[in-house]
C-alpha atoms as a PDB file:
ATOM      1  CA  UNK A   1     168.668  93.610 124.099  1.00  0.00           C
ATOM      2  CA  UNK A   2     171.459  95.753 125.050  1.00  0.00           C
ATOM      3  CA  UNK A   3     174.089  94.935 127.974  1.00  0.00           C
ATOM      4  CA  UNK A   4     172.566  98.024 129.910  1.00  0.00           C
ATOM      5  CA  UNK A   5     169.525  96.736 129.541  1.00  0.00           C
ATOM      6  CA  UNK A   6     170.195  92.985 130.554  1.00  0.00           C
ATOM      7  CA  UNK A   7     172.516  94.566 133.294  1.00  0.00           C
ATOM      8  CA  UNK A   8     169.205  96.319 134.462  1.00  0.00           C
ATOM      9  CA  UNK A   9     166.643  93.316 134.688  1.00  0.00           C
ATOM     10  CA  UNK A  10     169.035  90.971 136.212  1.00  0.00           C
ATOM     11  CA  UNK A  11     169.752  94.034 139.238  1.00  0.00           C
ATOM     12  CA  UNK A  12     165.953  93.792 139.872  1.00  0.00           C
ATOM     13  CA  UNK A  13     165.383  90.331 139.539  1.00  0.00           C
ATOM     14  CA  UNK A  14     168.281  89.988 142.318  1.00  0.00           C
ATOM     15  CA  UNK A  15     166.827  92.196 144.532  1.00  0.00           C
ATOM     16  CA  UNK A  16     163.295  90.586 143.656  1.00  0.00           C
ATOM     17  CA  UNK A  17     164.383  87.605 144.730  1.00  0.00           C
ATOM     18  CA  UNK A  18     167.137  89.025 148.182  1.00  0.00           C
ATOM     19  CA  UNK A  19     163.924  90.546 149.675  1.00  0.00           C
ATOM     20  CA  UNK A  20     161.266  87.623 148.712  1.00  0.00           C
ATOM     21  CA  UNK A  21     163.181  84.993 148.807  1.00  0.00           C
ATOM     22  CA  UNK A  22     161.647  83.337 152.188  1.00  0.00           C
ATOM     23  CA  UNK A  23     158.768  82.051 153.278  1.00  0.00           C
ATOM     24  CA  UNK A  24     157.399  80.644 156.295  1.00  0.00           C
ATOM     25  CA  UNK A  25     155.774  77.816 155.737  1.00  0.00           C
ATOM     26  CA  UNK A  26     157.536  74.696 155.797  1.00  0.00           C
ATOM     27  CA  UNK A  27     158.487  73.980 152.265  1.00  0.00           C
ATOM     28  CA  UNK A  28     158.985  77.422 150.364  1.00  0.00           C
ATOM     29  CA  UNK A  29     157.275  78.734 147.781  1.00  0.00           C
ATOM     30  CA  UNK A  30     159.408  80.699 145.005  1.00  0.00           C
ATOM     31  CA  UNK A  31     158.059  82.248 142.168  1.00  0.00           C
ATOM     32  CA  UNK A  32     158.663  81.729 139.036  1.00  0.00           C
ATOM     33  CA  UNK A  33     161.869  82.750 138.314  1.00  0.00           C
ATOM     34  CA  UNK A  34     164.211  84.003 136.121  1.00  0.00           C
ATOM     35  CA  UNK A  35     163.367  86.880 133.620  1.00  0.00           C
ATOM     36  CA  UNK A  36     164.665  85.160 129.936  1.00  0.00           C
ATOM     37  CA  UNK A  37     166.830  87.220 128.251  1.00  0.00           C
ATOM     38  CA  UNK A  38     165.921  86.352 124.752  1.00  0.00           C
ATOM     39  CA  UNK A  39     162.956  87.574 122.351  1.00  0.00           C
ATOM     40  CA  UNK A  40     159.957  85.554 122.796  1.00  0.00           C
ATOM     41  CA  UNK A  41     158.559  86.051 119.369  1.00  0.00           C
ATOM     42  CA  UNK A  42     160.068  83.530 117.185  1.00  0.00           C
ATOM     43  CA  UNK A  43     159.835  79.961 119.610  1.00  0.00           C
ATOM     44  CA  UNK A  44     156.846  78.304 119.490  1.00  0.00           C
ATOM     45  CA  UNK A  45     157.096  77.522 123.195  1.00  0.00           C
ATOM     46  CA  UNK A  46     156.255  80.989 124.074  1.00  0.00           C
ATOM     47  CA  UNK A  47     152.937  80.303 122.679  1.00  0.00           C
ATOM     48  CA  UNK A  48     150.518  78.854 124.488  1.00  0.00           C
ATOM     49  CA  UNK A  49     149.304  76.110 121.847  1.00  0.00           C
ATOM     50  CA  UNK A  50     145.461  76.707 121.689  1.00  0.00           C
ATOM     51  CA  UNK A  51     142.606  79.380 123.031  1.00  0.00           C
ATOM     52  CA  UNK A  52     140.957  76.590 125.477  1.00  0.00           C
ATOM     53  CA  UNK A  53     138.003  77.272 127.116  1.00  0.00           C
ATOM     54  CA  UNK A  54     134.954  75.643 129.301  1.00  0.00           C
ATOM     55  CA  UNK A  55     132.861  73.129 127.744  1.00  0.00           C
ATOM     56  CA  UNK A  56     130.176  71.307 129.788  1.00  0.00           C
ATOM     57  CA  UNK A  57     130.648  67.970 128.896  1.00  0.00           C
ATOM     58  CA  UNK A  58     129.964  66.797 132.485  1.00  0.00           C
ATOM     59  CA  UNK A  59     128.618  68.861 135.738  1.00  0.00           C
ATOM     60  CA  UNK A  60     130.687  69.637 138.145  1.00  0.00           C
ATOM     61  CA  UNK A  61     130.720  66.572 140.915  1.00  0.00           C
ATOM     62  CA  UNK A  62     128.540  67.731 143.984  1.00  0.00           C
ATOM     63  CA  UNK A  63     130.467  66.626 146.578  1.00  0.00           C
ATOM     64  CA  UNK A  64     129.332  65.593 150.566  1.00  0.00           C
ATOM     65  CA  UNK A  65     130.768  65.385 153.668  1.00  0.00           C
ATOM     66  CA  UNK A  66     134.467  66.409 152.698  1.00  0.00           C
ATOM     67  CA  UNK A  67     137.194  66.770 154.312  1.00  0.00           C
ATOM     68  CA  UNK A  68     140.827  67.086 153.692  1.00  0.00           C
ATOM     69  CA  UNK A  69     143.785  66.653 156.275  1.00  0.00           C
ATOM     70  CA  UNK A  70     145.129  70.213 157.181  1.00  0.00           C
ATOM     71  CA  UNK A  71     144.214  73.510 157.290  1.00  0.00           C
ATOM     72  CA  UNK A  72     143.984  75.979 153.835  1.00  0.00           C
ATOM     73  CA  UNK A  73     146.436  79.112 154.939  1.00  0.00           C
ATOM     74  CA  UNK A  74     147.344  82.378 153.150  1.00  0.00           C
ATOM     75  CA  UNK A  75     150.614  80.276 152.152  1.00  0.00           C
ATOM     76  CA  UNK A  76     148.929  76.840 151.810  1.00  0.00           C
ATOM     77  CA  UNK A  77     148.278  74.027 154.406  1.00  0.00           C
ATOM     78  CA  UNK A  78     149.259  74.666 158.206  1.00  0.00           C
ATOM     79  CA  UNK A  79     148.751  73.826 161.564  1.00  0.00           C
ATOM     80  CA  UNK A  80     149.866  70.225 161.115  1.00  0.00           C
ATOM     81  CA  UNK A  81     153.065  68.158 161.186  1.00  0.00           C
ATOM     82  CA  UNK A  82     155.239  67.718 158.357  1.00  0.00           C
ATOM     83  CA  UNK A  83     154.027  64.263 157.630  1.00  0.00           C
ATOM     84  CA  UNK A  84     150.019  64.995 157.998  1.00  0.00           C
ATOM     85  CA  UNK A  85     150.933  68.316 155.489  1.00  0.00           C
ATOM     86  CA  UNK A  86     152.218  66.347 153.012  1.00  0.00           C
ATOM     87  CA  UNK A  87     149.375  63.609 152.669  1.00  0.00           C
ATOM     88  CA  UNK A  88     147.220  66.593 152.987  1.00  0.00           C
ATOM     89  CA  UNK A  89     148.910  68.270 149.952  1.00  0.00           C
ATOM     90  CA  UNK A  90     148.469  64.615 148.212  1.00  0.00           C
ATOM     91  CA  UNK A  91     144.507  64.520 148.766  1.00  0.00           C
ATOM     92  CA  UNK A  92     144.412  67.540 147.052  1.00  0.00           C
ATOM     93  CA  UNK A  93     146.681  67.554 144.345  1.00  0.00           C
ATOM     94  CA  UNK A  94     146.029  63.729 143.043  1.00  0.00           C
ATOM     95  CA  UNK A  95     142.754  65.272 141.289  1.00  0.00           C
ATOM     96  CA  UNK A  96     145.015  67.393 139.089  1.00  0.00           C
ATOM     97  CA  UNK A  97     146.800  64.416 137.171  1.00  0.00           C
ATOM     98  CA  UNK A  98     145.576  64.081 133.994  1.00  0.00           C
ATOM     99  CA  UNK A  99     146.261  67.121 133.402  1.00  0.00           C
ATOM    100  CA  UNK A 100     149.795  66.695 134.614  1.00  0.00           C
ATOM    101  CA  UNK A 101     150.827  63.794 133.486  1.00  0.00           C
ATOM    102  CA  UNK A 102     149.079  65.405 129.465  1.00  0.00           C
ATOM    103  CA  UNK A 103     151.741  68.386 129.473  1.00  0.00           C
ATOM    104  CA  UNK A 104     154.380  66.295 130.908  1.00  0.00           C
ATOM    105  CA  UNK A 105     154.254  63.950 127.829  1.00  0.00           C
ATOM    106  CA  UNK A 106     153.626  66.645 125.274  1.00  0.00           C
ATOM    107  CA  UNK A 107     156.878  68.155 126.243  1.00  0.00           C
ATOM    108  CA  UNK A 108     158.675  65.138 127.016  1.00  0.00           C
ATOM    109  CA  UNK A 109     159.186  66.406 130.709  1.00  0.00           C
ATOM    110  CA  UNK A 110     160.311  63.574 133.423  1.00  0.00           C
ATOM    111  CA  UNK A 111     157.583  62.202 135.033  1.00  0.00           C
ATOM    112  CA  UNK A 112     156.054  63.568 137.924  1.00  0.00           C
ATOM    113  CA  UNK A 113     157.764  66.469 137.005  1.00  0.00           C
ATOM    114  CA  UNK A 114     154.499  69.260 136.627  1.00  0.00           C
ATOM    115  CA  UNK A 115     152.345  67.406 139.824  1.00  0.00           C
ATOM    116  CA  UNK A 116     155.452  67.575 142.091  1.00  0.00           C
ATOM    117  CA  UNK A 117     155.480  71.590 141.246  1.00  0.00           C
ATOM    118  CA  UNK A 118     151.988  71.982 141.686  1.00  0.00           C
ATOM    119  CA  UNK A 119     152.075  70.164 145.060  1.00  0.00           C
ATOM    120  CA  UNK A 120     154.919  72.817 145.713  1.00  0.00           C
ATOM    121  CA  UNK A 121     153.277  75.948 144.538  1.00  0.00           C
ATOM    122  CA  UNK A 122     150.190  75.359 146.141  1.00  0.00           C
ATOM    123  CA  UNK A 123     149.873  72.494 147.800  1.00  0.00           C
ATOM    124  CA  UNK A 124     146.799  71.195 145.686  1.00  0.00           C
ATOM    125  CA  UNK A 125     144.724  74.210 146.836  1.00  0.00           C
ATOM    126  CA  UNK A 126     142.568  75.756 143.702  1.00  0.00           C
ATOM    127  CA  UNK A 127     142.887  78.757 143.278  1.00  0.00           C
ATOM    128  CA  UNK A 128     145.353  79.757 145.869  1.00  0.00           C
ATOM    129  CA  UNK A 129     147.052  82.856 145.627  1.00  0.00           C
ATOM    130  CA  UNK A 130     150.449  83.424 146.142  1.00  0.00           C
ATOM    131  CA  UNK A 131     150.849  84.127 149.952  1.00  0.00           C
ATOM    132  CA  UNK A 132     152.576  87.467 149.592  1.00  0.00           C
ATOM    133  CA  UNK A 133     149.942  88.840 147.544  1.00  0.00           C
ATOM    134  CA  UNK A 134     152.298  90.047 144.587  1.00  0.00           C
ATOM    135  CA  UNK A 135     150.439  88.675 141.671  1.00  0.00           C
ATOM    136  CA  UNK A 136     151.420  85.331 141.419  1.00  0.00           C
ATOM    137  CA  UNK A 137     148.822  82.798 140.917  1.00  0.00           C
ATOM    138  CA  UNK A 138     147.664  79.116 138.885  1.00  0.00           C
ATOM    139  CA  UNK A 139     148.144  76.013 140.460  1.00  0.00           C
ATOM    140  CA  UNK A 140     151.619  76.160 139.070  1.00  0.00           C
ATOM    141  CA  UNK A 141     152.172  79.610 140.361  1.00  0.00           C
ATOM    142  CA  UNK A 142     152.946  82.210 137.831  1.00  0.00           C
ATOM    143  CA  UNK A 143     153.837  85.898 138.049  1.00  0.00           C
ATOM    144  CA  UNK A 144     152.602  88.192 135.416  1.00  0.00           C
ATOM    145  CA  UNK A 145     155.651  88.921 133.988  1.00  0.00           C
ATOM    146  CA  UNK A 146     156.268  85.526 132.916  1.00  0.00           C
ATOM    147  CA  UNK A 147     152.806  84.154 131.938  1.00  0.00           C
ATOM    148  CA  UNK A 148     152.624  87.075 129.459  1.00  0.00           C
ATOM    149  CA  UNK A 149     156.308  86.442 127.941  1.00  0.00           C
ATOM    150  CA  UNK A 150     155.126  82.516 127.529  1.00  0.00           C
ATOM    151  CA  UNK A 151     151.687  83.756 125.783  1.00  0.00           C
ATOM    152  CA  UNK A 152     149.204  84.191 128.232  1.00  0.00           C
ATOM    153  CA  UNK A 153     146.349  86.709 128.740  1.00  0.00           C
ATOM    154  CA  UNK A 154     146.726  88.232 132.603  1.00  0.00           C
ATOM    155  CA  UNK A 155     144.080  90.274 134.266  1.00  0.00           C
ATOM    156  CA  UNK A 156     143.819  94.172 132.927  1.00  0.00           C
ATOM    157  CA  UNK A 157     147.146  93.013 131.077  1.00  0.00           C
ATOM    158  CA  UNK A 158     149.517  93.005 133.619  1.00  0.00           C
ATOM    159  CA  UNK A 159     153.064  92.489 132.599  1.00  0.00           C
ATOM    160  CA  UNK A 160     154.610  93.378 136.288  1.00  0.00           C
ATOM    161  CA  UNK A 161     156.955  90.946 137.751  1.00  0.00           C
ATOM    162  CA  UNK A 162     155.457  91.795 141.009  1.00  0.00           C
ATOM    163  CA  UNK A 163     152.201  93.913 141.280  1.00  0.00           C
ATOM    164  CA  UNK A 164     150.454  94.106 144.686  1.00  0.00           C
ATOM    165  CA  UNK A 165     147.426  95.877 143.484  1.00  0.00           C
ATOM    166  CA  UNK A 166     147.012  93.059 140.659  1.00  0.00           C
ATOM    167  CA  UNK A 167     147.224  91.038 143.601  1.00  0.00           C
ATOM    168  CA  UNK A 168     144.691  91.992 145.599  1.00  0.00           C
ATOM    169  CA  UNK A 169     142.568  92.310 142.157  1.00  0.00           C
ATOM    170  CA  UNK A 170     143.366  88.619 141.684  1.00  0.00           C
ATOM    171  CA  UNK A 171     141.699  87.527 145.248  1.00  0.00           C
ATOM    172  CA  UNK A 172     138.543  89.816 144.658  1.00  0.00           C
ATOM    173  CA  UNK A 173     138.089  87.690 141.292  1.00  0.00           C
ATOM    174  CA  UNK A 174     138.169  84.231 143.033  1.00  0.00           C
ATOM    175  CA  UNK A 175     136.354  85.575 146.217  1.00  0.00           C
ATOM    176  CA  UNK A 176     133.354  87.029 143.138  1.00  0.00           C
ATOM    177  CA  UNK A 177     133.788  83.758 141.287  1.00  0.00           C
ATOM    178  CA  UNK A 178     134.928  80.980 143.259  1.00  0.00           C
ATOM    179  CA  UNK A 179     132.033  78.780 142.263  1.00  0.00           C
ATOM    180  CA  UNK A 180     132.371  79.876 138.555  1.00  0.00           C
ATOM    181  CA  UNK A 181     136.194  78.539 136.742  1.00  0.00           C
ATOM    182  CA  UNK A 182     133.795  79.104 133.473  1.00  0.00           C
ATOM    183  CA  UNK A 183     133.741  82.666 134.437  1.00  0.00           C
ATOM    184  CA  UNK A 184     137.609  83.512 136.366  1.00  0.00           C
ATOM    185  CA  UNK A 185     138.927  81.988 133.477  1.00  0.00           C
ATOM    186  CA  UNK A 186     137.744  84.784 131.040  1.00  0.00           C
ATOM    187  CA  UNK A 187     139.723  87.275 133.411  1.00  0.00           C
ATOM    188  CA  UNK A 188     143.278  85.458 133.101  1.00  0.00           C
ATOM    189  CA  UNK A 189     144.866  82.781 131.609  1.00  0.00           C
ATOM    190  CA  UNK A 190     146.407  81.364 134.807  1.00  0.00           C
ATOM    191  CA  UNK A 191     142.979  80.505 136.139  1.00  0.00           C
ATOM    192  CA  UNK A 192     142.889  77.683 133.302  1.00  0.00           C
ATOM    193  CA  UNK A 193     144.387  74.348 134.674  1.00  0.00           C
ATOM    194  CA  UNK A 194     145.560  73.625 131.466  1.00  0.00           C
ATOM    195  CA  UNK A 195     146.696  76.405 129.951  1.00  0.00           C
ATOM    196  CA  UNK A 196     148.568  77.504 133.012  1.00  0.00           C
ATOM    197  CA  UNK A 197     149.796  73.704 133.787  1.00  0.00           C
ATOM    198  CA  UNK A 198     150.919  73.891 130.016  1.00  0.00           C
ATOM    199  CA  UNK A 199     152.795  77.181 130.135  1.00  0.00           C
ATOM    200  CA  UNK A 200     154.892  76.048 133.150  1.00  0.00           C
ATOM    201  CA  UNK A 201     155.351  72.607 130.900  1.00  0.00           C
ATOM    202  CA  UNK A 202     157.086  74.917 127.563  1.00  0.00           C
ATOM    203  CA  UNK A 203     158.874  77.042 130.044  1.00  0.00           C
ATOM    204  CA  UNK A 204     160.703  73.940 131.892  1.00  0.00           C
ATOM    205  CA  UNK A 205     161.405  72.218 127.900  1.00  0.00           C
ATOM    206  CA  UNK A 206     162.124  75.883 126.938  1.00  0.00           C
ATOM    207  CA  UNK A 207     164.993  76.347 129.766  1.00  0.00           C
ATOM    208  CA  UNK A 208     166.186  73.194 129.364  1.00  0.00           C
ATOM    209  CA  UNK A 209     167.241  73.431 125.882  1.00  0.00           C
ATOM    210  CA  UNK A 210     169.193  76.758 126.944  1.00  0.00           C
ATOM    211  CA  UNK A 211     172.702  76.210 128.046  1.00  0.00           C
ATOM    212  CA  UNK A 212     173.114  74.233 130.531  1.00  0.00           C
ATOM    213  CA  UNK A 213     173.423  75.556 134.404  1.00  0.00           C
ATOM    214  CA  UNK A 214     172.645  72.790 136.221  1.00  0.00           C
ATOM    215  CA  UNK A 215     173.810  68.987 136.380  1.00  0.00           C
ATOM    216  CA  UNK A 216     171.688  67.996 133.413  1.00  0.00           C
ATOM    217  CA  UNK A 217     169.038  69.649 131.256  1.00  0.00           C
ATOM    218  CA  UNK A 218     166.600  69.530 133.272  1.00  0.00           C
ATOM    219  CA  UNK A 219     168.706  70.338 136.716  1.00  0.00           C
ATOM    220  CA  UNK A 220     169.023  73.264 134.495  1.00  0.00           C
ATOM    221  CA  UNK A 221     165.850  74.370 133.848  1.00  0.00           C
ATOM    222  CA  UNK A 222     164.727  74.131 137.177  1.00  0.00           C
ATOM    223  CA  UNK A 223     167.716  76.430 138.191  1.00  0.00           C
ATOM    224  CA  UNK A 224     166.402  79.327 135.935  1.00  0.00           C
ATOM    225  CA  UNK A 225     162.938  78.642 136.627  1.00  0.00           C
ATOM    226  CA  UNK A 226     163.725  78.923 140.666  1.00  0.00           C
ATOM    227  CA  UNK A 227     166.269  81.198 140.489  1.00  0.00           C
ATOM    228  CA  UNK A 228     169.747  80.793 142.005  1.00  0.00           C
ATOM    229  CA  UNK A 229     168.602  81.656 145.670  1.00  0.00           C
ATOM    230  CA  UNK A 230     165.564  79.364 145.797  1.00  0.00           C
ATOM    231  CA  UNK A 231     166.995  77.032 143.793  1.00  0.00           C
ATOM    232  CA  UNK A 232     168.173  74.424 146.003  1.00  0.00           C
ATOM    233  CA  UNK A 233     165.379  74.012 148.429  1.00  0.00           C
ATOM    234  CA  UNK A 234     163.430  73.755 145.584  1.00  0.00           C
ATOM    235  CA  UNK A 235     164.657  71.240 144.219  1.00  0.00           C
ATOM    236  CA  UNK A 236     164.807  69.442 147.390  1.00  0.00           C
ATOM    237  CA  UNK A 237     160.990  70.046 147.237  1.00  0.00           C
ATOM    238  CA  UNK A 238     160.398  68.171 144.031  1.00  0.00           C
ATOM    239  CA  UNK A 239     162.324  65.136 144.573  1.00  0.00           C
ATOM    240  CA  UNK A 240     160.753  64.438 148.094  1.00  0.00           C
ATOM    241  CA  UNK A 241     157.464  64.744 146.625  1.00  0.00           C
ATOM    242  CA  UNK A 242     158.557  63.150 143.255  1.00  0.00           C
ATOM    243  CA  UNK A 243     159.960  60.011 145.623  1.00  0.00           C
ATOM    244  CA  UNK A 244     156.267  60.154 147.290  1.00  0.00           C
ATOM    245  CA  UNK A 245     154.754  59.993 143.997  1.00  0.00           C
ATOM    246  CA  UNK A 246     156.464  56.806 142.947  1.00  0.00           C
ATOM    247  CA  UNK A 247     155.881  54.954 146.674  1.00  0.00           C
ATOM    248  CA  UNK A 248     152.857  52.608 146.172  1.00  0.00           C
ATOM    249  CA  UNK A 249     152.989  52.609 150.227  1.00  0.00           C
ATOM    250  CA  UNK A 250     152.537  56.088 150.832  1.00  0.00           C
ATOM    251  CA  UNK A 251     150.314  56.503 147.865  1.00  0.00           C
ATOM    252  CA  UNK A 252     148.024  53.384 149.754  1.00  0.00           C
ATOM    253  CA  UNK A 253     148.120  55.625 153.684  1.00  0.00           C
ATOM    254  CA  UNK A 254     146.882  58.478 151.387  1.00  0.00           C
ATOM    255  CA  UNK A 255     143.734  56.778 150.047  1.00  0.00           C
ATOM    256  CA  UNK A 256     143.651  55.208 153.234  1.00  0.00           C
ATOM    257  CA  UNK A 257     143.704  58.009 155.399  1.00  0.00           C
ATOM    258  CA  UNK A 258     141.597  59.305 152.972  1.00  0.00           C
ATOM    259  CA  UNK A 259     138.386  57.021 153.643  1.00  0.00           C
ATOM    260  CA  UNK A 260     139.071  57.015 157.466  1.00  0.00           C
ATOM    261  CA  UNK A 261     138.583  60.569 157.192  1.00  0.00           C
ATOM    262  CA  UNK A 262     135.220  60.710 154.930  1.00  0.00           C
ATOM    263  CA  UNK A 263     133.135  57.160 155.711  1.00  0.00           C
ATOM    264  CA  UNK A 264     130.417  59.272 154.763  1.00  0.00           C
ATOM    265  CA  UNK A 265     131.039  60.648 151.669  1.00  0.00           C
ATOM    266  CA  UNK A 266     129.062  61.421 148.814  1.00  0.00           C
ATOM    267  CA  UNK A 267     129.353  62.551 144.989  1.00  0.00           C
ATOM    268  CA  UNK A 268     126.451  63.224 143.343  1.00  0.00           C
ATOM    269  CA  UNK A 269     124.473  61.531 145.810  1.00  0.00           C
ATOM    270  CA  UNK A 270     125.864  58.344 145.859  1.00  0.00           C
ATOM    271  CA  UNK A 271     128.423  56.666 148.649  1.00  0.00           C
ATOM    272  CA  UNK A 272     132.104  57.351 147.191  1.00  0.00           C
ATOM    273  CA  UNK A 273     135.614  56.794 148.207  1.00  0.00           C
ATOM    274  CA  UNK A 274     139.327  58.080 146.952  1.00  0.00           C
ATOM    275  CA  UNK A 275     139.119  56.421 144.397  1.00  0.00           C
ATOM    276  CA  UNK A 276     135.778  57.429 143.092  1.00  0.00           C
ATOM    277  CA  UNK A 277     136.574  60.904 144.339  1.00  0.00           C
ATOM    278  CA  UNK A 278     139.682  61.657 142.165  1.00  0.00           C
ATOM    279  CA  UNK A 279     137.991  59.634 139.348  1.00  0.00           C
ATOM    280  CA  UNK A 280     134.845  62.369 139.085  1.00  0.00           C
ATOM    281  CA  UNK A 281     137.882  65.023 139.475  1.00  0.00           C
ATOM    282  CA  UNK A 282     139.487  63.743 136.688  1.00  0.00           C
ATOM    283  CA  UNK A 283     136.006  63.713 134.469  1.00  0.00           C
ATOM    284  CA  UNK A 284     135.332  67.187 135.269  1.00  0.00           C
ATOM    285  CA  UNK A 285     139.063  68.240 134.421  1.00  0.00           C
ATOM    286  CA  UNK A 286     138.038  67.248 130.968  1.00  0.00           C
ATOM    287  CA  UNK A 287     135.370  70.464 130.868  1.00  0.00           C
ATOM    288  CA  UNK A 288     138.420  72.675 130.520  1.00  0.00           C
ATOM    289  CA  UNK A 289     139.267  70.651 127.048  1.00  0.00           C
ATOM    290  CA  UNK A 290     141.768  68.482 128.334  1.00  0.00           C
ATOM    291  CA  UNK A 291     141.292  65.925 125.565  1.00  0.00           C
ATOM    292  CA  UNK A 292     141.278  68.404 122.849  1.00  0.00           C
ATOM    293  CA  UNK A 293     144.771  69.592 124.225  1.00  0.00           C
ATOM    294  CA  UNK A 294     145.800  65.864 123.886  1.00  0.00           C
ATOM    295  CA  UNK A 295     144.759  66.049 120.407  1.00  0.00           C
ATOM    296  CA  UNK A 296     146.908  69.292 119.607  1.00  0.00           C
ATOM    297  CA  UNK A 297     149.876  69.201 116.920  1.00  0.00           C
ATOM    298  CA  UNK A 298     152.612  71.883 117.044  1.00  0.00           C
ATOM    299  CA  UNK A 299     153.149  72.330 113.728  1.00  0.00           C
ATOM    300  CA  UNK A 300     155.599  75.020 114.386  1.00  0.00           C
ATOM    301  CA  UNK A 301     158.286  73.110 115.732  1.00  0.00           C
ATOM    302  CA  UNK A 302     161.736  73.226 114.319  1.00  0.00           C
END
């Protein structure tokens, strides 16, 4: 890549990120972030490690009298105090684990590292767009430009950083297919929890084994993924819900709050608590070939 052309994409990622770079809700929510100056063809971390799909192997849990602490907004929960938002973000986001916690040790990321991201991107809300409406979207949020470079198939092939119209395509696909992650995930990659929870897994090893930016490796990584604006908050972000994560006490008032909130809940007919809630979660995560991803060997690795 020539120094024009480097000079070029770092100009517009700066002024990407000068006029995007807030939000208002109260913990931000950056994009993914820094365009990689290197070819993507050679690494085998810019390629995502298997075509998954949807296999039935158990129905999705019908689910009863539900309800989750806060209210769903165009840039995630709202209308609640800091503390009720983030055991709000935790009801919702604990059912995405597995999957987690799979990429985390395929990659050899820190723990916690993937779920604290997720609960950051979109606070545990499937299939939540990014608020601004540019394109970004997963429950790790990606933009287009990126999920393509690390290997994955975006809707009509978009390869914008930021694309409003993709945008707007991207909400009329979950609005048409809410009810059918068989179906959205045909259109796009990102739609795939773990393909798009594994992407944002090989980007975070993939920056980290780049020079180092940051205090450590993976300080580092998280610096190019947020970007040098964002980056700080952000990383606030992850450790308070990474130190939430690892609090048994907290964890407790979740499940807790959890069953004050739904005494009458039921899954698949039967009375059901937290515990039996993130459990049936965590059995239907499986349907997107979570255990065959487990099973995976990169043979390409150096």
């Amino acid at each position: 890549m020539t120094f024009i052309r480097k000079s070029m994409l770092v100009m517009i990622f700066t002024m990407f990120t000068v006029l995007y770079g807030k939000n208002v809700s109260v913990l931000i929510t950056p994009e993914i972030g820094e365009v990689c100056e290197e070819t993507f063809s050679g690494h085998y971390l810019f390629h995502k490690p298997a075509n998954l799909g949807y296999l039935e192997f158990t129905k999705a849990p019908q689910i009863e009298n539900m309800c989750f602490l806060g209210d769903e907004g165009k840039y995630g929960l709202a209308n609640c105090d800091g503390h009720t938002r983030t055991v709000g973000i935790f009801m919702r986001a604990l059912r995405f684990e597995n999957i987690t916690t799979a990429v985390e040790e395929k990659y050899g990321l820190p723990k916690y590292t993937l779920l604290a991201m997720l609960m950051q991107e979109c606070n545990g809300i499937n299939y939540l767009p990014n608020g601004r409406n540019d394109g970004g979207i997963g429950l790790i949020h990606m933009q287009p430009a990126l999920a393509s470079q690390f290997g994955l198939k975006t809707y009509e092939g978009c390869q914008d950083l930021v694309c409003f119209n993709h945008g707007n395509e991207l909400r009329l696909l979950i609005t048409e297919y809410l009810t059918s992650p068989e179906m959205l995930i045909h259109f796009d990659d990102r739609f795939h929890p773990v393909l798009n929870i594994d992407a944002a897994g090989r980007m975070l090893k993939y920056y980290s084994e780049l020079k180092c930016i940051g205090k450590d490796a993976w300080d580092s990584a998280h610096k190019r993924y947020a970007g040098k604006y964002n980056y700080k908050q952000y990383t606030t972000n992850l450790r308070y819900f990474q130190a939430h994560l690892a609090d048994s006490t907290f964890l407790k008032e979740v499940e807790d709050r959890f069953n004050e909130l739904n005494p009458d809940l039921k899954i698949n007919g039967e009375p059901a608590d937290f515990k039996a809630f993130i459990a049936a979660n965590n059995e239907y995560n499986k349907n997107f070939e979570l255990d065959k991803y487990k099973d995976l060997f990169v043979s390409n690795r150096p």
